[in-house]
C-alpha atoms as a PDB file:
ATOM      1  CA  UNK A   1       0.000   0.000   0.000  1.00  0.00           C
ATOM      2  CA  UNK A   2       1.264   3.379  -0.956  1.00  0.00           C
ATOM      3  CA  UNK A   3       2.243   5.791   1.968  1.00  0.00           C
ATOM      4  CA  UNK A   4       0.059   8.785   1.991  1.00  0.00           C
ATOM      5  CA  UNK A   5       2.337  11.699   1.516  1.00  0.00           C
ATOM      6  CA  UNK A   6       1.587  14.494   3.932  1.00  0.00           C
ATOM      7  CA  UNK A   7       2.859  18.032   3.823  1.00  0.00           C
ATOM      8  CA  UNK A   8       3.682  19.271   7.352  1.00  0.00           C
ATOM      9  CA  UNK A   9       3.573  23.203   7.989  1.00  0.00           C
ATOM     10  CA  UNK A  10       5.351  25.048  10.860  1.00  0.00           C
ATOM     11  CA  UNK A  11       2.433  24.992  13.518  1.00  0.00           C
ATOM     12  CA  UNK A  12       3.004  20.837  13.201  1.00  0.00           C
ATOM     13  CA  UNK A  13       6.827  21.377  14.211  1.00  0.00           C
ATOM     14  CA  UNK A  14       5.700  24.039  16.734  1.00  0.00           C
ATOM     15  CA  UNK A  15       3.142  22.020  18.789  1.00  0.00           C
ATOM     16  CA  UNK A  16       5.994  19.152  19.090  1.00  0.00           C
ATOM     17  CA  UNK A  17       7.293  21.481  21.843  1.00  0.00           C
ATOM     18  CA  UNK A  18       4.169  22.862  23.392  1.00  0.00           C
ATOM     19  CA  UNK A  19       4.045  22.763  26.665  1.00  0.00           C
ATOM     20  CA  UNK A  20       1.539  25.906  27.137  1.00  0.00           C
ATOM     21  CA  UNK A  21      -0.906  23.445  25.128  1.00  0.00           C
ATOM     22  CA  UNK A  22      -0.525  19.528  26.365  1.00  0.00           C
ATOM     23  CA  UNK A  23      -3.350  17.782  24.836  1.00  0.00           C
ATOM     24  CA  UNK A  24      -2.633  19.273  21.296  1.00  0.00           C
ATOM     25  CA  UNK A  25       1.446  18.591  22.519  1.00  0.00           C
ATOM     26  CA  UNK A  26       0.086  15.089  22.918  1.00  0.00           C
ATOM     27  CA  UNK A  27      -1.667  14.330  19.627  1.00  0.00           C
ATOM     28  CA  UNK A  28       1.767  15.648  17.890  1.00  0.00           C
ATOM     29  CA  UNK A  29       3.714  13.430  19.824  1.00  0.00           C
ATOM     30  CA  UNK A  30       1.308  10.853  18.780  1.00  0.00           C
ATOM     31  CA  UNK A  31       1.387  11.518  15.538  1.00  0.00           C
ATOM     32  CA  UNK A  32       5.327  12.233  15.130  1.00  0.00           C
ATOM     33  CA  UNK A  33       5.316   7.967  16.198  1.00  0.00           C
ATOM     34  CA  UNK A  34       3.576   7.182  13.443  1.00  0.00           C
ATOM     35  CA  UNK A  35       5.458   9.038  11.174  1.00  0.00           C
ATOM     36  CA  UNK A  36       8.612   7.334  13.243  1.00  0.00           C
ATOM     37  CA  UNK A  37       7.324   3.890  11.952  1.00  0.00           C
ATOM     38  CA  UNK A  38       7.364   4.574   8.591  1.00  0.00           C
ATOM     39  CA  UNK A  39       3.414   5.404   7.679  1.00  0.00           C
ATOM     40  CA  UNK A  40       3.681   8.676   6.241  1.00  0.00           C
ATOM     41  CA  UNK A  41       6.253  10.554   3.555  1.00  0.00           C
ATOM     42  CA  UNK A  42       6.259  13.607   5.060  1.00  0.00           C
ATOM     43  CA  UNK A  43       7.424  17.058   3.206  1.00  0.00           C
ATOM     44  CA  UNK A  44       7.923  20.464   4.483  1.00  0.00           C
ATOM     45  CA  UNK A  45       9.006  23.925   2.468  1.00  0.00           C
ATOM     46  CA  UNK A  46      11.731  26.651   2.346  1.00  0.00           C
ATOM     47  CA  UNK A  47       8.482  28.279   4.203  1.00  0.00           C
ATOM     48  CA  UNK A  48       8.817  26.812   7.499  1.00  0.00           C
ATOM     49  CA  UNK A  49      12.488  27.337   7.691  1.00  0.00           C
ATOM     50  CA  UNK A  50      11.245  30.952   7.097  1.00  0.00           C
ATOM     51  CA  UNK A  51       9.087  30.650   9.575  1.00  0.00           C
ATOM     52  CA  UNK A  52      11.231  28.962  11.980  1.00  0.00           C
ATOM     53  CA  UNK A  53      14.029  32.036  11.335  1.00  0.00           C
ATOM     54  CA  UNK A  54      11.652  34.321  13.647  1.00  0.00           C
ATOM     55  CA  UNK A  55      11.395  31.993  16.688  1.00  0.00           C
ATOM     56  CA  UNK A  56      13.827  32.714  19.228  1.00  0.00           C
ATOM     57  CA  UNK A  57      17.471  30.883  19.040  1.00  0.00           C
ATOM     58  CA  UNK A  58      16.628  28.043  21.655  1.00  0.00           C
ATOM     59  CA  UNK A  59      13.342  27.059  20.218  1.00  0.00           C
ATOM     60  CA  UNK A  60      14.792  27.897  16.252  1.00  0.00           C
ATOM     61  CA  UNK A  61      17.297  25.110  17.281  1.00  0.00           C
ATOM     62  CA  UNK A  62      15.119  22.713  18.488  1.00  0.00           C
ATOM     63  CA  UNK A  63      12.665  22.962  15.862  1.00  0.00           C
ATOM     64  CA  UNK A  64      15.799  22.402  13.318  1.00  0.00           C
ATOM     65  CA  UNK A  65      16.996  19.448  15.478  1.00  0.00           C
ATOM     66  CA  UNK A  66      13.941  18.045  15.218  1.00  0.00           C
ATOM     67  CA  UNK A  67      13.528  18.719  11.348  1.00  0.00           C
ATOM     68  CA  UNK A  68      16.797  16.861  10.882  1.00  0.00           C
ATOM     69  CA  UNK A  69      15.882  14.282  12.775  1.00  0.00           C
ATOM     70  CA  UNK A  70      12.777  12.882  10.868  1.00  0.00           C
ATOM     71  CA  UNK A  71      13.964  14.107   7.203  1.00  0.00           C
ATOM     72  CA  UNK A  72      11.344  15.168   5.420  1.00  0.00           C
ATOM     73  CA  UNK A  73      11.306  15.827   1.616  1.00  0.00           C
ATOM     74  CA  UNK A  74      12.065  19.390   0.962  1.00  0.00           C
ATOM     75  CA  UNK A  75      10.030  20.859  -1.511  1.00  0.00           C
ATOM     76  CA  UNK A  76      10.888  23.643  -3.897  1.00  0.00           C
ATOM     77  CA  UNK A  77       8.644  27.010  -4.482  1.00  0.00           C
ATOM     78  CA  UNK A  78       8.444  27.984  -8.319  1.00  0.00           C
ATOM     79  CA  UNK A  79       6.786  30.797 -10.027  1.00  0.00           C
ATOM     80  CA  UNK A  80       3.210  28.481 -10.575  1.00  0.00           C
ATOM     81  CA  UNK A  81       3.605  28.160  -7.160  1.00  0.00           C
ATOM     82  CA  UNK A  82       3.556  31.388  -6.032  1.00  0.00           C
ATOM     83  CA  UNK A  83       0.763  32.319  -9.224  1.00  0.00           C
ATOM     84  CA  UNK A  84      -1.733  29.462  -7.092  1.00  0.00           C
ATOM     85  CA  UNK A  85      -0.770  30.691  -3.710  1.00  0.00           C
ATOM     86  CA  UNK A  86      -1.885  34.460  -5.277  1.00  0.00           C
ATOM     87  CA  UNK A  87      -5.150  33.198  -6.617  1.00  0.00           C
ATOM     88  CA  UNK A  88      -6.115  32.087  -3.427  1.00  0.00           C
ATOM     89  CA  UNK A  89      -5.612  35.349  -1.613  1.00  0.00           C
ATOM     90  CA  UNK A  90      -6.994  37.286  -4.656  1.00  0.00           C
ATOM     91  CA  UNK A  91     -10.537  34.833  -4.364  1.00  0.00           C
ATOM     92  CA  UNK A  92     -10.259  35.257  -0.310  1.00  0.00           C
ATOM     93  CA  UNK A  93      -9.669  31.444   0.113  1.00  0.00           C
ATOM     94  CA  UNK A  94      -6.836  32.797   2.368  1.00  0.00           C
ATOM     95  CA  UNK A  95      -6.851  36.351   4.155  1.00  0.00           C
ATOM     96  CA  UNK A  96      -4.641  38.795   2.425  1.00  0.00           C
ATOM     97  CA  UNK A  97      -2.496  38.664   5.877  1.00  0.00           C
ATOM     98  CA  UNK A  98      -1.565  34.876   5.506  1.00  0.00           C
ATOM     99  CA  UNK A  99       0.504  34.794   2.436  1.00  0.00           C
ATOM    100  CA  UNK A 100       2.161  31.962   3.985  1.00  0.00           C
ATOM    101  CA  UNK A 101      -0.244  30.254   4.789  1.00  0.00           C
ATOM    102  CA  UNK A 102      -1.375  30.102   0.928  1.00  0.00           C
ATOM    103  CA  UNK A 103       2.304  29.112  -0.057  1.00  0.00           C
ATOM    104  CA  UNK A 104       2.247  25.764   2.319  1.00  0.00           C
ATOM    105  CA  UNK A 105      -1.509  25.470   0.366  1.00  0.00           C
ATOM    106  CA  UNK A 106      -0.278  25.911  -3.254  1.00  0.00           C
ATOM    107  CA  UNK A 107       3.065  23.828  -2.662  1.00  0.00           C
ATOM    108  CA  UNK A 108       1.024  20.659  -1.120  1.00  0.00           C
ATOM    109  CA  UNK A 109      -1.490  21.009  -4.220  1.00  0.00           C
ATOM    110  CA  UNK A 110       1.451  21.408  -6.821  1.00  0.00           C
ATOM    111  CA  UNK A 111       3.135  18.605  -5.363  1.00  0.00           C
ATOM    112  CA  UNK A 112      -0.142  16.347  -5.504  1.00  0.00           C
ATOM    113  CA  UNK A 113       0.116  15.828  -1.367  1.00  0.00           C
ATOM    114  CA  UNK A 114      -2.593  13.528  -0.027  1.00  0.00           C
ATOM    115  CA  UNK A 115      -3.070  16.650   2.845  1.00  0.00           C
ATOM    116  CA  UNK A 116      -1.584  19.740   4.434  1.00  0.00           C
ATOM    117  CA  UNK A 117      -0.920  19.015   8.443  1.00  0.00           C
ATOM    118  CA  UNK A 118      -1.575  22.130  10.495  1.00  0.00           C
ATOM    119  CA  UNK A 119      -2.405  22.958  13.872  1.00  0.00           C
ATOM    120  CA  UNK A 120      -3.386  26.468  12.164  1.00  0.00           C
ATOM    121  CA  UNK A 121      -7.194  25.857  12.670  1.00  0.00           C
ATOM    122  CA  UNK A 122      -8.177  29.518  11.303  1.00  0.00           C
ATOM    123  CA  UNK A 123      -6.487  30.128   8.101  1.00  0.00           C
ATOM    124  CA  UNK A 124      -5.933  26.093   7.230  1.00  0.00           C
ATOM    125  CA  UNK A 125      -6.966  23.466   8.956  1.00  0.00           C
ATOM    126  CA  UNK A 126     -10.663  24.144   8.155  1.00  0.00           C
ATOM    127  CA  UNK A 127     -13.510  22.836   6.282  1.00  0.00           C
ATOM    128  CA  UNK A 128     -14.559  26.273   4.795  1.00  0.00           C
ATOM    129  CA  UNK A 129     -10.930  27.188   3.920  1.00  0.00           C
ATOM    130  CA  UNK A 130     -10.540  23.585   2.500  1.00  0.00           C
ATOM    131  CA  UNK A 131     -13.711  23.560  -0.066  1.00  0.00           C
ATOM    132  CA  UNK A 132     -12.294  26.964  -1.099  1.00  0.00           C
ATOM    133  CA  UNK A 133      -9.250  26.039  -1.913  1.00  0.00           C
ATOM    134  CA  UNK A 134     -10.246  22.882  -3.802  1.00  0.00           C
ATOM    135  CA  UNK A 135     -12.311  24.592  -6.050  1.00  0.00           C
ATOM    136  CA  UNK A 136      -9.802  27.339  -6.769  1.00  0.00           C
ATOM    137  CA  UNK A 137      -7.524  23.892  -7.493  1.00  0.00           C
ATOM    138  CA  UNK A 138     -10.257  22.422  -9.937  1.00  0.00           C
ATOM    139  CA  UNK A 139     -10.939  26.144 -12.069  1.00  0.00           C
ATOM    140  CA  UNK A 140      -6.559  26.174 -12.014  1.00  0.00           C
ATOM    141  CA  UNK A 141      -6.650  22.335 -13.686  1.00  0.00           C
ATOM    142  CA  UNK A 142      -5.581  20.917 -10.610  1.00  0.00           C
ATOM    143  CA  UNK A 143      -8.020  17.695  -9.578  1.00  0.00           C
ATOM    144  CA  UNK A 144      -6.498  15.648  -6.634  1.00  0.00           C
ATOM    145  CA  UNK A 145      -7.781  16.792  -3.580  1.00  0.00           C
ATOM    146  CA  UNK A 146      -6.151  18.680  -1.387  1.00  0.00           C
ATOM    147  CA  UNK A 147      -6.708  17.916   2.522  1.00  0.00           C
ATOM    148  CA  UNK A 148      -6.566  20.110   5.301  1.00  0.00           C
ATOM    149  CA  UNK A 149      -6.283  18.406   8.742  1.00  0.00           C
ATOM    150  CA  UNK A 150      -4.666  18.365  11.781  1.00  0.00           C
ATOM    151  CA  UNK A 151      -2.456  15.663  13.288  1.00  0.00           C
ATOM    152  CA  UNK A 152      -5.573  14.180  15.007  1.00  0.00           C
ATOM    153  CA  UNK A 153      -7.397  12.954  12.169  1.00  0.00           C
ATOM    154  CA  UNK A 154      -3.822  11.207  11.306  1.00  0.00           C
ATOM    155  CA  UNK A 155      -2.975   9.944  14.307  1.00  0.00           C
ATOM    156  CA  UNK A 156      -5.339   6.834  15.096  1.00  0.00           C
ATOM    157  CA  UNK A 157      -5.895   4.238  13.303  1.00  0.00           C
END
């Protein structure tokens, strides 16, 4: 059976260390074992090293630690990229504000990723933001499905 591949953004890495939060700390953990025993490809983007860049030195090397510790694919940004991640702000899929948040959306659907992990429960991890997205996807010729979950709909089986 082919792994689903799963595109984690920087909230995922964040909640890893979350102590101020310990039941969404725990699902992460939860789900970081699965992805330990091999059921998931996971990817990530130049974005969340971006991302990562503002957090404060301890936490930017922990989250980097961690990064090199479970090796995700790195996927590249390109210009069709950035066009899809535009639409999506121009069509308020995504608030003008979040331009990041429509990058991690346009890589995972340019990449074909089975879904976008994120704690980010306003701007991603939605149902409305989802169906909006899609159907930008399907007017922009692009037809697989894009997901938007958190770790907790990954992490039981």
């Amino acid at each position: 059976m082919r792994k689903l591949k799963l595109y984690l953004e920087t909230s995922v890495w964040n909640f890893y260390f979350a102590d101020d939060a310990p039941e969404k700390k725990e699902i992460t953990l939860q789900f970081f074992e699965q992805v330990k025993k091999g059921k998931y490809e996971i990817f990530l983007s130049e974005i969340v090293f971006q991302e990562i860049s503002n957090a404060p030195v301890e936490k930017m090397t922990l989250l980097i630690d961690l990064i090199k510790e479970y090796q995700p694919g790195n996927l590249d940004i390109n210009a069709e990229i950035l066009d899809l991640s535009r639409k999506y702000i121009i069509e308020k899929a995504i608030p003008d504000k979040a331009v990041n948040d429509s990058q991690h959306a346009a890589i995972a659907t340019f990449y074909e990723i089975d879904a976008l992990i994120s704690w980010n429960l306003k701007h991603l991890a939605n149902l409305n933001r989802m169906e909006k997205i899609n159907g930008i996807n399907l007017k922009e010729g692009y037809f697989k499905r894009l997901e938007l979950i958190t770790p907790m709909e990954v992490s039981y089986e």
